[in-house]
C-alpha atoms as a PDB file:
ATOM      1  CA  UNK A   1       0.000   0.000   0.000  1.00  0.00           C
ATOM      2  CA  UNK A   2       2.858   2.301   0.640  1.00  0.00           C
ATOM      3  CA  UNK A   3       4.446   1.648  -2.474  1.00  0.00           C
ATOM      4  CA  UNK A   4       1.337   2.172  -4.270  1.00  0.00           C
ATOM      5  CA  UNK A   5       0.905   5.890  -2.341  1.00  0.00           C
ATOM      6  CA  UNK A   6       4.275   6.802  -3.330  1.00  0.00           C
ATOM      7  CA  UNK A   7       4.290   6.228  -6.716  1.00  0.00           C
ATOM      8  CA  UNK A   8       1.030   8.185  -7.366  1.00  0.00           C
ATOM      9  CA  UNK A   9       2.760  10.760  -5.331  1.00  0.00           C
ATOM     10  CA  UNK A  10       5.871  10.711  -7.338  1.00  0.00           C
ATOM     11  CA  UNK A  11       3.637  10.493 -10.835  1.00  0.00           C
ATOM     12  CA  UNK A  12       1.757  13.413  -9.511  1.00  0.00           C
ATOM     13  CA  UNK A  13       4.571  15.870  -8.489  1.00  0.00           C
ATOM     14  CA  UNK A  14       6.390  15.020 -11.734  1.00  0.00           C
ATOM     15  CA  UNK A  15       3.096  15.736 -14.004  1.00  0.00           C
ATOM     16  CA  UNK A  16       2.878  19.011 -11.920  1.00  0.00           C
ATOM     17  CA  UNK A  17       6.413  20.308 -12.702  1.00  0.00           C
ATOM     18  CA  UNK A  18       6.652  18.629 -16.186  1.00  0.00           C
ATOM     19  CA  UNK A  19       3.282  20.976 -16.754  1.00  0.00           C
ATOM     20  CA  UNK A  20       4.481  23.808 -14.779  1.00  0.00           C
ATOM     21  CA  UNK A  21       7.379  24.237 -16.975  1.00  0.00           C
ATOM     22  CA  UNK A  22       5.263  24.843 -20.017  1.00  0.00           C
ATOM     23  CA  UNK A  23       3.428  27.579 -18.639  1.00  0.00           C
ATOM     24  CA  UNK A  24       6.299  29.457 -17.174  1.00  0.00           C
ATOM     25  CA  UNK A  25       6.380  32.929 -17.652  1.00  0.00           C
ATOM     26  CA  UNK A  26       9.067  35.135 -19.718  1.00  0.00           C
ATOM     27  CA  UNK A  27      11.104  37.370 -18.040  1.00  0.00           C
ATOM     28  CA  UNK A  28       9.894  40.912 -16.913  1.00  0.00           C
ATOM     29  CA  UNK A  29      12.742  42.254 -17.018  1.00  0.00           C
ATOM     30  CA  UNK A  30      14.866  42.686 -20.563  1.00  0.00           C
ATOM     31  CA  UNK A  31      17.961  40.604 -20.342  1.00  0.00           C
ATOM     32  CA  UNK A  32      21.665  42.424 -20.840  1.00  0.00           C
ATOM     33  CA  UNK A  33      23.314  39.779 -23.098  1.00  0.00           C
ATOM     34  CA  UNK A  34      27.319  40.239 -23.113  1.00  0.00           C
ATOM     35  CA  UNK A  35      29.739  40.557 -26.032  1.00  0.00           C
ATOM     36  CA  UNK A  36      32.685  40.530 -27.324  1.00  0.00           C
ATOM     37  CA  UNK A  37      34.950  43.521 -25.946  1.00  0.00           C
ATOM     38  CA  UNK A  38      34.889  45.433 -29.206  1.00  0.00           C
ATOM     39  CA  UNK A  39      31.035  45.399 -29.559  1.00  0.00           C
ATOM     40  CA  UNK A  40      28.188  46.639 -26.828  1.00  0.00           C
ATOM     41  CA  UNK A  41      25.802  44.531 -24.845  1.00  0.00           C
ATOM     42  CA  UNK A  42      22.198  43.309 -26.665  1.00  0.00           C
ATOM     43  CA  UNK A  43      19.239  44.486 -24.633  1.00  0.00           C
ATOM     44  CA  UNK A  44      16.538  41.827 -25.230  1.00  0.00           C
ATOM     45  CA  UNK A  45      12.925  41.817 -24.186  1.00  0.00           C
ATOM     46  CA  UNK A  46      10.789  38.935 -24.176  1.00  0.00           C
ATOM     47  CA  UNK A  47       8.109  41.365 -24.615  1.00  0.00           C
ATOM     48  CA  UNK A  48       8.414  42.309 -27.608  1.00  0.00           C
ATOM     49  CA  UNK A  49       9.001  39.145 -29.132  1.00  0.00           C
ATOM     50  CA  UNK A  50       6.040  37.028 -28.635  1.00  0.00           C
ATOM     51  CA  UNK A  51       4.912  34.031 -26.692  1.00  0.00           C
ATOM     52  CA  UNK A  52       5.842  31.370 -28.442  1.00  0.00           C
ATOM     53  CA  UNK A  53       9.020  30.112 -26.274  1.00  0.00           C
ATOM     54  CA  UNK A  54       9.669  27.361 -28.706  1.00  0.00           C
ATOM     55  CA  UNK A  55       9.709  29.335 -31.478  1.00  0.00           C
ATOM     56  CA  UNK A  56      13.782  30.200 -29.686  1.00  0.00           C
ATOM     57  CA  UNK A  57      14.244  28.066 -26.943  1.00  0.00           C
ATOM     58  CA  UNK A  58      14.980  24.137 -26.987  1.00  0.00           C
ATOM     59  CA  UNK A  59      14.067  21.776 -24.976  1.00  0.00           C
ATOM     60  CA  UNK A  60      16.772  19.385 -22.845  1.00  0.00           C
ATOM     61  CA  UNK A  61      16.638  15.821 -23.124  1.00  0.00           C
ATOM     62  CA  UNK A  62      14.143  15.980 -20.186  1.00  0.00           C
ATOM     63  CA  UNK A  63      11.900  18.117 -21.601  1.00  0.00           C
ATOM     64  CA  UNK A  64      12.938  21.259 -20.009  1.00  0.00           C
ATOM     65  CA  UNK A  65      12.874  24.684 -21.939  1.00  0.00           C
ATOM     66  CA  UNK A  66      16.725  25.818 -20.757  1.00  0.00           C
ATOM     67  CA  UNK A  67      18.574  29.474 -20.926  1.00  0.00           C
ATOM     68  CA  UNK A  68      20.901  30.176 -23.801  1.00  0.00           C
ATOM     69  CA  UNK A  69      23.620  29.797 -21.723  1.00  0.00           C
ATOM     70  CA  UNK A  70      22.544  26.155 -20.765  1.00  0.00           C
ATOM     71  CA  UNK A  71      23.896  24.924 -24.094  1.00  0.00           C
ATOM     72  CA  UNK A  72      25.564  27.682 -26.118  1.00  0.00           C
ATOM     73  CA  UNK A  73      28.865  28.456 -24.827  1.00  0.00           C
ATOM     74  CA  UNK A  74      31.624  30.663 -25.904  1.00  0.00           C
ATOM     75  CA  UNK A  75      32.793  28.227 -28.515  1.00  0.00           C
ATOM     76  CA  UNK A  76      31.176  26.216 -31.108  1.00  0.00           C
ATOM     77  CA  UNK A  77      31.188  22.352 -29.961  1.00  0.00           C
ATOM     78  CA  UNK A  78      30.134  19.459 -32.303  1.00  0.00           C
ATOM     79  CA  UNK A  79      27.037  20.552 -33.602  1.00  0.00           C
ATOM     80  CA  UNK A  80      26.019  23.067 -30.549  1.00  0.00           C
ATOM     81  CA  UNK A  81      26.812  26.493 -32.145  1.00  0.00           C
ATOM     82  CA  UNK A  82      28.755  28.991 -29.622  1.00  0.00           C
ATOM     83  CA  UNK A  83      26.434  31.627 -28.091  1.00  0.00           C
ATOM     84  CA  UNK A  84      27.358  34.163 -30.310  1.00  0.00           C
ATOM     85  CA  UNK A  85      26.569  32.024 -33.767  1.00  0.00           C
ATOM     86  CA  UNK A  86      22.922  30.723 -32.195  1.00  0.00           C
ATOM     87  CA  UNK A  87      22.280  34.305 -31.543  1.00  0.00           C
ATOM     88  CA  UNK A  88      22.663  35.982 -34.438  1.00  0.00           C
ATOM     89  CA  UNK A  89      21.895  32.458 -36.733  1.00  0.00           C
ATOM     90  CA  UNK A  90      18.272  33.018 -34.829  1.00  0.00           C
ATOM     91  CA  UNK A  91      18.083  36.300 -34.283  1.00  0.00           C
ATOM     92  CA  UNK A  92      18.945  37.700 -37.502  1.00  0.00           C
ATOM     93  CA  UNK A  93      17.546  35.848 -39.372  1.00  0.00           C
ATOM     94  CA  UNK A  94      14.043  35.805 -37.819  1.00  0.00           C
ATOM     95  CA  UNK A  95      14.710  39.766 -38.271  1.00  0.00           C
ATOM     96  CA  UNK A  96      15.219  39.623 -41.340  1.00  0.00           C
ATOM     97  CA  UNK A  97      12.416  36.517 -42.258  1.00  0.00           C
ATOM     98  CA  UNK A  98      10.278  39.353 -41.205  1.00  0.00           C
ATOM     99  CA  UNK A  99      12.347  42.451 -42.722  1.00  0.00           C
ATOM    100  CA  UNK A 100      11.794  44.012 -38.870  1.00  0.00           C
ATOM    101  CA  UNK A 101      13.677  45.285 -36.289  1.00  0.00           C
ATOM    102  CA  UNK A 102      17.943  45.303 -36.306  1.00  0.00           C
ATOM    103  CA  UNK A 103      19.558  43.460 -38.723  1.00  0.00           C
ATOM    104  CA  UNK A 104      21.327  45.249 -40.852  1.00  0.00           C
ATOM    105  CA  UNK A 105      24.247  47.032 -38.663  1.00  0.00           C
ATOM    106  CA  UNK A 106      26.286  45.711 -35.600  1.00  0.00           C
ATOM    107  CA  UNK A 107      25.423  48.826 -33.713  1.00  0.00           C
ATOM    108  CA  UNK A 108      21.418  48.407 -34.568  1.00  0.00           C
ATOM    109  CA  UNK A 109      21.498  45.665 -31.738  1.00  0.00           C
ATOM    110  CA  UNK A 110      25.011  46.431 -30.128  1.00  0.00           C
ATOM    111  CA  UNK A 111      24.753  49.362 -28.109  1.00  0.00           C
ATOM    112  CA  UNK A 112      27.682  50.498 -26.725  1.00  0.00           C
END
């Protein structure tokens, strides 16, 4: 009977954060993504971009939307682009998809 209590428990509390998860809320605040040393910080706001998480984020092997920073690091690895290449691959070119917002300058998104 125990066994049977816990393992509804367990299935329960997992369903609740595997649903959870889905339904988490952007950011309020704009993020201050860092650059390289010769170009300014990116100011992003979740805002202004939507709600469709997926359409940028990726999910981890358990399921779990991650941060950027999660998976893209400051060098490209295999077939995980570097920070830097994932943000402007997706960034830009969603921009530009849509022929709105920065794309054509460094400075347009790099403000220094």
């Amino acid at each position: 009977m125990k066994r049977k209590v816990a393992f509804w428990t367990a299935l329960v509390v997992a369903l609740v954060f595997a649903v959870g998860t889905g339904f988490a809320a952007a950011p309020d605040k704009p993020l201050v993504l860092k650059a390289a040393k010769s170009k300014g910080p990116v100011t992003f706001e979740h805002a202004k971009h939507g709600k469709e998480c997926a359409s940028c984020h990726h999910k981890d092997k358990a399921g779990a939307e991650q941060k950027c920073g999660k998976c893209h690091g400051d060098k490209t690895e295999g077939k995980t682009l570097s920070a830097k290449e994932a943000f402007h691959t997706q960034c830009k070119d969603c921009h530009k998809k849509a022929n709105k917002g920065p794309f054509k300058k460094c400075e347009d998104c790099h403000k220094k």
